[in-house]
Protein backbone atom coordinates (compact mmCIF):
# COMPACT_ATOMS: atom_id res chain seq x y z
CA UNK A 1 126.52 130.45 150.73
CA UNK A 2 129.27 131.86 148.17
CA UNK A 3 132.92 130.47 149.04
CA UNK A 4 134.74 133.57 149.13
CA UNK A 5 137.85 133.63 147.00
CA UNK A 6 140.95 136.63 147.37
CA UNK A 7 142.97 137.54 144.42
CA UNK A 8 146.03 139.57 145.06
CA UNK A 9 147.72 141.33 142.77
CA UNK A 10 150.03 144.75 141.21
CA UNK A 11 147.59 145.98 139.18
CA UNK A 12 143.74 145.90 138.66
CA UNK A 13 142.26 148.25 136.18
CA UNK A 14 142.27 151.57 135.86
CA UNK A 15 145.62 150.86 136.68
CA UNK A 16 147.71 150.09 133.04
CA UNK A 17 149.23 146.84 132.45
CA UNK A 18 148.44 143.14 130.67
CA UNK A 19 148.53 141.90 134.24
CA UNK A 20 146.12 143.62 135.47
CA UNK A 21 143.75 143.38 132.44
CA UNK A 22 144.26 139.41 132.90
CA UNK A 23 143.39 139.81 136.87
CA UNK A 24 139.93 141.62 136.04
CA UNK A 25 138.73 138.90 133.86
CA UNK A 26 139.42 135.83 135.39
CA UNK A 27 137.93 137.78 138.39
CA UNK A 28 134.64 138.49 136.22
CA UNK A 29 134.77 134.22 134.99
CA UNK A 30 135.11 133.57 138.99
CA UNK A 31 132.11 135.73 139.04
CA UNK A 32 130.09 133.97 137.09
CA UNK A 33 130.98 130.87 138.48
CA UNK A 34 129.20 131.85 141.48
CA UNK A 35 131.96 132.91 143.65
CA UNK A 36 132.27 135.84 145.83
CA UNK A 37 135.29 137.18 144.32
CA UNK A 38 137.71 139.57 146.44
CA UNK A 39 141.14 141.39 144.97
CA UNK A 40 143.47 142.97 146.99
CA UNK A 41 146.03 145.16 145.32
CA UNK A 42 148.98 145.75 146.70
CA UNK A 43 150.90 149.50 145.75
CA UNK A 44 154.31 150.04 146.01
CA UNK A 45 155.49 153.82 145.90
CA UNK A 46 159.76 153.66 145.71
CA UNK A 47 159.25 157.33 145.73
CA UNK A 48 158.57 158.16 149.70
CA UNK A 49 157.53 162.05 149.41
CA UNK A 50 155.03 162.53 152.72
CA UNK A 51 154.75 160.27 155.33
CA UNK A 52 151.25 158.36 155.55
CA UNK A 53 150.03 155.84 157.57
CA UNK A 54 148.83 153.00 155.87
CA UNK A 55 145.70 152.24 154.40
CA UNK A 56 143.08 150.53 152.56
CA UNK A 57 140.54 151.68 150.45
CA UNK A 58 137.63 149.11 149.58
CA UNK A 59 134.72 149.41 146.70
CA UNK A 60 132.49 147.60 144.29
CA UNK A 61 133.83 147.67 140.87
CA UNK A 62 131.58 145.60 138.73
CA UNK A 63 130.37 143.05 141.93
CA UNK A 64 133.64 142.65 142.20
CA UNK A 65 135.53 143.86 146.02
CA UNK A 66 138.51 145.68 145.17
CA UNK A 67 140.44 146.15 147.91
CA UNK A 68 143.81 148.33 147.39
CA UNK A 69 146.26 148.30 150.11
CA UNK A 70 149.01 150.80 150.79
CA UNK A 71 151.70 150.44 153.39
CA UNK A 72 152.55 153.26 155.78
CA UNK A 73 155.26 155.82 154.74
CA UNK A 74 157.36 156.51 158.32
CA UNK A 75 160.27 158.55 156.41
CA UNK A 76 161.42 160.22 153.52
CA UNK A 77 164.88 159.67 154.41
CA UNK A 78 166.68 157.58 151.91
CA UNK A 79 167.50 154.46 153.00
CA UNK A 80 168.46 150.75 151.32
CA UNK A 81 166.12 149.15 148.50
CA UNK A 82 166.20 145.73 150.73
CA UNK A 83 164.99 147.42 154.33
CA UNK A 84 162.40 149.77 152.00
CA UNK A 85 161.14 146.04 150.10
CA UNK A 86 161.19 144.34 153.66
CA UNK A 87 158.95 147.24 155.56
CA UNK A 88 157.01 147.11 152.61
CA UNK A 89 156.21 143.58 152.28
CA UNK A 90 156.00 143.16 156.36
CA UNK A 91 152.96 146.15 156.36
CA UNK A 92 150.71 144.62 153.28
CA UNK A 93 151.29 141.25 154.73
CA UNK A 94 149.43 142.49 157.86
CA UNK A 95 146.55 144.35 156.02
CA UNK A 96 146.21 141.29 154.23
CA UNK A 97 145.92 139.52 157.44
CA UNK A 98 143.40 142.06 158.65
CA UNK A 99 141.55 141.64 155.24
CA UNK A 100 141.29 137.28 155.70
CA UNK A 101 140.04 138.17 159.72
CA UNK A 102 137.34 140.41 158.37
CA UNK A 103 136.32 138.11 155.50
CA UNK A 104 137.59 134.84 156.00
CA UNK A 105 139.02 133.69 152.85
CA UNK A 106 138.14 129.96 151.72
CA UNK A 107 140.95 130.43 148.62
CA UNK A 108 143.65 132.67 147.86
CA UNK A 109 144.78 133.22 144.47
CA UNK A 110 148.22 135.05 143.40
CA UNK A 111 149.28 136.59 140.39
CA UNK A 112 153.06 136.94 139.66
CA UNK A 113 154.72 135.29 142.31
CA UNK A 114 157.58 137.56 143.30
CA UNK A 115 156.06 140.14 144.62
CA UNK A 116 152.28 138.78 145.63
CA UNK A 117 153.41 135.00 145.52
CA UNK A 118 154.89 133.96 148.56
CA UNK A 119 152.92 137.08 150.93
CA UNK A 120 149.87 135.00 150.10
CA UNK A 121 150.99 131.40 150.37
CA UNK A 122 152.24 132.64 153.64
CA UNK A 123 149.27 133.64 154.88
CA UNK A 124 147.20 131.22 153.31
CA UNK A 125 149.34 127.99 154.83
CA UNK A 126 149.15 130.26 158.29
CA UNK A 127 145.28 130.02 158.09
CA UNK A 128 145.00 126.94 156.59
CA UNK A 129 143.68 127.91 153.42
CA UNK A 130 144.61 126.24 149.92
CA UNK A 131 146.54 129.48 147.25
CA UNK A 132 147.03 128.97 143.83
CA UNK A 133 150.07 130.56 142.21
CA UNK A 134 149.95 131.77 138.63
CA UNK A 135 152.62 131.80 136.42
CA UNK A 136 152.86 134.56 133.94
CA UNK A 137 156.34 135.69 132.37
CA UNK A 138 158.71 137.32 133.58
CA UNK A 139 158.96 135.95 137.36
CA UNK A 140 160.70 133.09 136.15
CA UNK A 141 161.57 134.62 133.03
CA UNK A 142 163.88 136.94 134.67
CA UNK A 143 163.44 137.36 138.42
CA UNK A 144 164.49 133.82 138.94
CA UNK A 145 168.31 134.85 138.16
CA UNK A 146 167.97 137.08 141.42
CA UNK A 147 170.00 135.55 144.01
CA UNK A 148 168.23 136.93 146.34
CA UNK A 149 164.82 135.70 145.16
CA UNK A 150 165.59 132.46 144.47
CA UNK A 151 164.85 130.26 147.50
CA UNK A 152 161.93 132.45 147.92
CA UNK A 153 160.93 131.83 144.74
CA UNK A 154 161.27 128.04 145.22
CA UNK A 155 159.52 127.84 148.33
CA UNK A 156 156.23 129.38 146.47
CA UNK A 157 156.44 127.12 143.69
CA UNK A 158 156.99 124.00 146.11
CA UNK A 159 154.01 125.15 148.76
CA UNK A 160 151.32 126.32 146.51
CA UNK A 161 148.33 123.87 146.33
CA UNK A 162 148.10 124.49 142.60
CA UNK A 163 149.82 126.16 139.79
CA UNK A 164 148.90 127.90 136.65
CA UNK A 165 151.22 128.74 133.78
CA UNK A 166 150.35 130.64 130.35
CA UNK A 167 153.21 129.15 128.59
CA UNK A 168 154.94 125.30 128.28
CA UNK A 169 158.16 127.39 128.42
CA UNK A 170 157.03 128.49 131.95
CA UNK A 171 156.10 125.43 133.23
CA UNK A 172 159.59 123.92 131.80
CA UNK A 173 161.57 125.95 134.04
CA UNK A 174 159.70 125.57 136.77
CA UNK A 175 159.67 121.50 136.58
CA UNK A 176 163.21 121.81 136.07
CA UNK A 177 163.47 123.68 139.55
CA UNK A 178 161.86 121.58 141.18
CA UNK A 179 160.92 118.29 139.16
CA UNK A 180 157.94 117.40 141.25
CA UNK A 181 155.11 119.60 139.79
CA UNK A 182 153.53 117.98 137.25
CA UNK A 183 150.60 116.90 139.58
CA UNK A 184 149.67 120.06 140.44
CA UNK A 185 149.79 121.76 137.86
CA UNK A 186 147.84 123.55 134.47
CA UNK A 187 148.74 124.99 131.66
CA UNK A 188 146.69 126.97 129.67
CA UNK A 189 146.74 130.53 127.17
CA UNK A 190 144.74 133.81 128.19
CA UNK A 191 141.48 134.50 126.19
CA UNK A 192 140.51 137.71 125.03
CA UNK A 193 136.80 139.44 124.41
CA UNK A 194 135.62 140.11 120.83
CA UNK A 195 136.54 143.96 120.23
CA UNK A 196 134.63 146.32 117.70
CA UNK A 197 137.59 148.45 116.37
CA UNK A 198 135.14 150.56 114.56
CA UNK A 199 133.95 151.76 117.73
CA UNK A 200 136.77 152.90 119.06
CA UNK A 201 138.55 156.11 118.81
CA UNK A 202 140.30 157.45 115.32
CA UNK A 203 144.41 157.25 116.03
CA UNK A 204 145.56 160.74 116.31
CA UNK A 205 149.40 159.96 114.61
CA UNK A 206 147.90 157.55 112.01
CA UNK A 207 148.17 160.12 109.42
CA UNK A 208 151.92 160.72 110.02
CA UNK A 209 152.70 156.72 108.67
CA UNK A 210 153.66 156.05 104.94
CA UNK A 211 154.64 153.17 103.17
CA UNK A 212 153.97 149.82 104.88
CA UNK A 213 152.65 150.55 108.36
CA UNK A 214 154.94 147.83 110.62
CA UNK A 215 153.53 148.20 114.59
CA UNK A 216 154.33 147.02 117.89
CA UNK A 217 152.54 147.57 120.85
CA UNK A 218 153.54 147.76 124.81
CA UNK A 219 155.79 148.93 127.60
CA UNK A 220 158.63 148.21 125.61
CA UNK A 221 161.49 147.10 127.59
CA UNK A 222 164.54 144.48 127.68
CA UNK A 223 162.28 141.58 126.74
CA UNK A 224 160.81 142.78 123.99
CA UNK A 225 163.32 142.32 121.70
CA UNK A 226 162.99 145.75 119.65
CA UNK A 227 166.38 146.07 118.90
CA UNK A 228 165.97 143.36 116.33
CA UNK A 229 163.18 144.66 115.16
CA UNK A 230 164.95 147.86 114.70
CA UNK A 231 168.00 145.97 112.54
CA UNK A 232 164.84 144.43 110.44
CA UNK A 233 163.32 148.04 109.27
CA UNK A 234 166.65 149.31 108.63
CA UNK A 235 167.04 146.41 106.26
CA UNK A 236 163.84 147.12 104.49
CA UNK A 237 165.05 150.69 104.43
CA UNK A 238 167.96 150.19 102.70
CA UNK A 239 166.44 148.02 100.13
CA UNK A 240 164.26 151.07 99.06
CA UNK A 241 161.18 149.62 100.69
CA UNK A 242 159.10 152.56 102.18
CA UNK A 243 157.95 151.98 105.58
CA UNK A 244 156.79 153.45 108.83
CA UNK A 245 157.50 151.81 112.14
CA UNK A 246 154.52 152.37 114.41
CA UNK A 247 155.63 151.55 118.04
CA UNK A 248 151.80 152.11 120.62
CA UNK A 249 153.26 152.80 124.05
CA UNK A 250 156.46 154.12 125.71
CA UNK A 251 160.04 152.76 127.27
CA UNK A 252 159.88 152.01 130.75
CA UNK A 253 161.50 154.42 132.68
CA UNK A 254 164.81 152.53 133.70
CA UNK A 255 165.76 152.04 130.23
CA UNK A 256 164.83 154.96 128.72
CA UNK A 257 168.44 156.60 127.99
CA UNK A 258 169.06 153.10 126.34
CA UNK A 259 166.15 153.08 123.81
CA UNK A 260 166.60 156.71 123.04
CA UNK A 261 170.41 155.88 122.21
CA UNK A 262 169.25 152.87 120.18
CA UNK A 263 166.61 154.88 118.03
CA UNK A 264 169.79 157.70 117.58
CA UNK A 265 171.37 154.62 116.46
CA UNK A 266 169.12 153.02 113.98
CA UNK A 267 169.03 154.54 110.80
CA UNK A 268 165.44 155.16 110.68
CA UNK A 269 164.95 157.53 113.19
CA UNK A 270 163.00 159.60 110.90
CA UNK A 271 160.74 156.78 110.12
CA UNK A 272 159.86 155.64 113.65
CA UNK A 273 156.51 156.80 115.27
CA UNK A 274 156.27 156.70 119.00
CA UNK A 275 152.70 157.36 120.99
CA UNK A 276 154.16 157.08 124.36
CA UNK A 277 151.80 155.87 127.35
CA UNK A 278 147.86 155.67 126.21
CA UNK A 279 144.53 153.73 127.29
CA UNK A 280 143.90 150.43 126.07
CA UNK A 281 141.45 151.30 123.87
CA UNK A 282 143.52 154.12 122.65
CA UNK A 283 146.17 151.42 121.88
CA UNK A 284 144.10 149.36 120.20
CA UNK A 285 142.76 151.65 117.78
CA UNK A 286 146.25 151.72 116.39
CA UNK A 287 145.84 147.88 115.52
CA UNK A 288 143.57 148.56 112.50
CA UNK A 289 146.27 151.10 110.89
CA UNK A 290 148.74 148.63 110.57
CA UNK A 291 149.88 146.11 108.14
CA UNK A 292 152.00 144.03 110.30
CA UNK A 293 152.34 143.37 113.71
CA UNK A 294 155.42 142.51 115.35
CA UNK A 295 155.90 140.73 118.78
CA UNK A 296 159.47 139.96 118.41
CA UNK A 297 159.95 139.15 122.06
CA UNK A 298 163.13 137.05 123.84
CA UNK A 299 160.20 135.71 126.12
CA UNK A 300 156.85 136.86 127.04
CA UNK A 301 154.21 134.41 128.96
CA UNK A 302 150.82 134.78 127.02
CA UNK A 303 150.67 138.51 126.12
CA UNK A 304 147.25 139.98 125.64
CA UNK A 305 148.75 142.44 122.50
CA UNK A 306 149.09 139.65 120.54
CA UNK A 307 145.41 138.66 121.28
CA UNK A 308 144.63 141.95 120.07
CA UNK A 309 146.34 141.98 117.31
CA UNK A 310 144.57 138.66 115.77
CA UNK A 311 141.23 140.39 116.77
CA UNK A 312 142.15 142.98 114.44
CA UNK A 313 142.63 140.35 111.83
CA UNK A 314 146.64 141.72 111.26
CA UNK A 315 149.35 139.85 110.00
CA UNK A 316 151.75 138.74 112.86
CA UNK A 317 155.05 138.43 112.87
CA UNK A 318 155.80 136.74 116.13
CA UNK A 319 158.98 134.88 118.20
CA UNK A 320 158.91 131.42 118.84
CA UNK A 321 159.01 131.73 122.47
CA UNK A 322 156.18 131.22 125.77
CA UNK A 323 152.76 131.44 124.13
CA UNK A 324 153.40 133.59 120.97
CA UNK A 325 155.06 130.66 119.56
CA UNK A 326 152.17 128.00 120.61
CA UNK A 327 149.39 129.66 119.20
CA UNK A 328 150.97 130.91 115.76
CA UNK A 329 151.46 128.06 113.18
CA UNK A 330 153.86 129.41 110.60
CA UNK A 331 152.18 130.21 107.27
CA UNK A 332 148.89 129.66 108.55
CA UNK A 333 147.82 132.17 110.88
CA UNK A 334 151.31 134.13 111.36
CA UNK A 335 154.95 133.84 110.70
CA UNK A 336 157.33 132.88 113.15
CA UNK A 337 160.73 133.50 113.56
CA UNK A 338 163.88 132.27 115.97
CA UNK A 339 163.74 134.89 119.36
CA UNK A 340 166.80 137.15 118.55
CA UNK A 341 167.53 137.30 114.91
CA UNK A 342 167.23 140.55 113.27
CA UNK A 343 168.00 138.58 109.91
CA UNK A 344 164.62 136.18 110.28
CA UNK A 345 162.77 139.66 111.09
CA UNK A 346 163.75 141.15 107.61
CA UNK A 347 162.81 138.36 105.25
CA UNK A 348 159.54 137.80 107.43
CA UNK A 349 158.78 141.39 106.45
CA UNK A 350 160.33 141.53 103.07
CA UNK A 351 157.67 138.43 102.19
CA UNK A 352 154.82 140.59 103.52
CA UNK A 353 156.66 143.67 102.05
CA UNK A 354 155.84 142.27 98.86
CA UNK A 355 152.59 139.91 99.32
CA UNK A 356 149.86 142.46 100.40
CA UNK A 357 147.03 138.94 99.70
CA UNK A 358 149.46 137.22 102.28
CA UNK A 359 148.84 139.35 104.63
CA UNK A 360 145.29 139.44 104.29
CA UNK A 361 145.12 135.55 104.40
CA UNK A 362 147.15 135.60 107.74
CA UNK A 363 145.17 138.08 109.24
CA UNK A 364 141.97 136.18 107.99
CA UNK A 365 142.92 133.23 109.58
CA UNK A 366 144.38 135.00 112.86
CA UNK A 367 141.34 136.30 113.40
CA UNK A 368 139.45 132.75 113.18
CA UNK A 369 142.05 131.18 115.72
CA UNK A 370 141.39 133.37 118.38
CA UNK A 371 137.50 133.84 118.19
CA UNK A 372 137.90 129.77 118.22
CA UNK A 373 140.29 128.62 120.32
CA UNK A 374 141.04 131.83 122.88
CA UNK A 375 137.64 132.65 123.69
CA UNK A 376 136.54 133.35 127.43
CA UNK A 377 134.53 130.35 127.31
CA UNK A 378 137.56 128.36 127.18
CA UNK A 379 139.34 130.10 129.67
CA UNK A 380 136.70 130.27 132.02
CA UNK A 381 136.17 126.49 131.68
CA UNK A 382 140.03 125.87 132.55
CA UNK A 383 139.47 128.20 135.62
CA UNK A 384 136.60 126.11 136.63
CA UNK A 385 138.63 122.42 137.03
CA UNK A 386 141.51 124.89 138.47
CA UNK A 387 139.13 125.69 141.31
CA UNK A 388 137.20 122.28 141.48
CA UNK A 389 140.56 120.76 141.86
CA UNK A 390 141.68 122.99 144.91
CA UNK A 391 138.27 124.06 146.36
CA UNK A 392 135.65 121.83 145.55
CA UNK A 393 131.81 122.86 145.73
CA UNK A 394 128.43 121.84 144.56
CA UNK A 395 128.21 124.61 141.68
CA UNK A 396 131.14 123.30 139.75
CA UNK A 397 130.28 119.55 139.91
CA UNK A 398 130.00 119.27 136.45
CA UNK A 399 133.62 119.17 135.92
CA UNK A 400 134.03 116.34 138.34
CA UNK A 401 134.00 113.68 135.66
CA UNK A 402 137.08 114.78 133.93
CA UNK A 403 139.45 113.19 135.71
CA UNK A 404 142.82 113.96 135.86
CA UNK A 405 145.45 116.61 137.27
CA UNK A 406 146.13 118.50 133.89
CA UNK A 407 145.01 119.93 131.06
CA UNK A 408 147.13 121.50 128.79
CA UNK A 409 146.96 123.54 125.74
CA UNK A 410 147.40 120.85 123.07
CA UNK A 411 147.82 120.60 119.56
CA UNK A 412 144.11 119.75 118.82
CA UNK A 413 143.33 123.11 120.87
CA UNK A 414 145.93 124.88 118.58
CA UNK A 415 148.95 124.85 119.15
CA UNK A 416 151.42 125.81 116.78
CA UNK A 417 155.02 125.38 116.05
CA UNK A 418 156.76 122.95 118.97
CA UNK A 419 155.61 119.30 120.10
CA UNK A 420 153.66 119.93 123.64
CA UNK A 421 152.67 117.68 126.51
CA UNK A 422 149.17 116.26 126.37
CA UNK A 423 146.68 114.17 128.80
């Protein structure tokens, strides 16, 4: 019989986000690893219009069970963010409960351990059951500076029966928090499928760029760093070099009046192209129409634009921060700057500005690196000792023989710029 294994998370596909694209592959790898693989997806409306009772709706998406689970709506009055987060988090605790007594759960697995983190360890030390806890970004990141989170946030870290992290820089802070994780714990990048680009759809603003075509792609937000990158242009700009910044996705919401007042601000307003909110593969059709890509981010886990980006075989400009600055090796597959320096932006670009072969040799060899080393296969393996380490069974036996706690992302695997822990 299949051991039956839950994933929770904020977003599964169709649902837009890196998370969720992350949580529906490692789902499909648990797949193949002969597991009967459950997600539960928890929604969160902050906008109570109609009261509703709450509810779960359950179906097959690709043998996968996706259950999505809504808490009950008993007002529209207003009424304080921490009683709203409380209710909310008390009613998809119980439907989760409900879910484990109709399926009885042998694992549970969390992604981003704020919000779906310590719900599931909760339940999962209740019943008995072992949880792992991934790691991704910005719940320690940023979350972790939340007064209010951070015993909570502690606690999950301390009671999970394993941990994942996509970044050294992750796994850092969290040993520093509490210094007693090393032995149950992994560390390892995302993987991304091979993409056609010639299949996908022809960008409809790609005939609006001129000059050198500089791109960016996300839900751009604090992290992200764009403000340098908007210093950078402006350099470029002023130094006669023609250019059109090519940003694939929109401002989050809460920070819109911020971003508009910073593109106002920049100079090259009349240079910038925005697409606001599109489908993945919409966004990625983008890739192949630019000359550089930029991921100048402050911090960022393992993010799966970058992925794309070598895929496309670009030239990457990219911070040396979380994974974007593991698996870049300046000068050979990328260029990679200091996390918050406009001034390392500019003369990254002013080199490419000038060295259109450059670019094609990064992009070249960007492309190699992650059809090598960030393939599914690689990931999938990782996921296997994950699970043979918490959850034995007779499939994965195979992996038995490897001994050992960890296994880390090391420089024979890739990794680029900073010394890294190996076993």
């Amino acid at each position: 019989m299949k051991q039956k294994v839950c994933l929770t998370t904020l977003e599964f596909p169709p649902d837009v986000g890196g998370v969720g694209e992350s949580v529906y592959r490692i789902a499909r790898m648990l797949l193949e690893l002969n597991y009967e693989v459950h997600v539960a997806v928890f929604h969160f409306s902050k906008r109570k219009k109609t009261i509703q009772r709450a509810k779960r709706k359950t179906i097959e998406q690709d043998g996968i069970l996706v259950h999505r689970l809504r808490a009950a709506v008993r007002t529209t009055e207003q009424y304080t963010p921490g009683i709203m987060i409380m209710d909310y988090r008390s009613e998809i605790y119980f439907q989760l409960q409900l879910l484990h007594k109709q399926f009885d759960f042998d694992l549970f697995h969390s992604f981003f351990i704020k919000e779906t983190g310590f719900l599931t360890t909760l339940l999962a030390l209740e019943n008995q059951r072992p949880v792992i806890n991934s790691i991704r970004g910005s719940d320690l990141h940023k979350h972790i500076f939340d007064p209010q989170q951070h015993a909570q946030l502690c606690w999950t870290l301390e009671k999970a029966s394993w941990l994942t992290f996509v970044s050294h820089d992750l796994f850092k802070r969290a040993t520093v928090l509490l210094p007693n994780l090393e032995a149950k714990s992994s560390v390892f990048w995302n993987s991304i499928q091979p993409v056609d680009f010639d299949n996908l759809p022809t960008p409809e603003l790609e005939k609006n760029c001129q000059g050198i075509v500089i791109g960016s792609v996300g839900r751009f937000r604090d992290k992200k760093g764009l403000e340098y990158l908007l210093d950078a242009c402006a350099q470029l700009s002023a130094e006669n070099i023609e250019l059109t910044l090519l940003l694939v996705g929109h401002f989050v919401a809460r920070e819109q009046e911020y971003w508009e007042e910073e593109l106002k601000n920049s100079g090259i307003a009349d240079r910038i192209i925005i697409t606001g909110t599109l489908s993945r593969a919409e966004a990625m059709a983008y890739l192949p129409q630019m000359d550089v890509f930029m991921i100048p981010s402050l911090n960022d886990g393992c993010p799966n634009a970058l992925l794309e980006a070598m895929l496309a075989s670009r030239a990457i400009v990219g911070t040396n921060v979380d994974a974007i600055g593991e698996i870049l090796t300046d000068g050979v597959d990328g260029l990679v700057v200091n996390p918050g320096s406009s001034e390392e932006l500019a003369v990254a670009l002013r080199k490419l500005s000038r060295s259109p072969e450059l670019i094609k040799e990064l992009g070249k060899a960007a492309k190699k690196k992650v059809l090598e080393q960030l393939a599914p296969a690689v990931e999938q393996e990782n996921w296997a000792k994950v699970y043979q380490q918490v959850l034995p069974q007779p499939n994965l036996q195979q992996f038995s023989s490897l001994g050992g706690t960890k296994f880390y992302c090391s420089r024979e695997q890739g990794t680029g710029n900073r010394e890294q822990k190996t076993n």
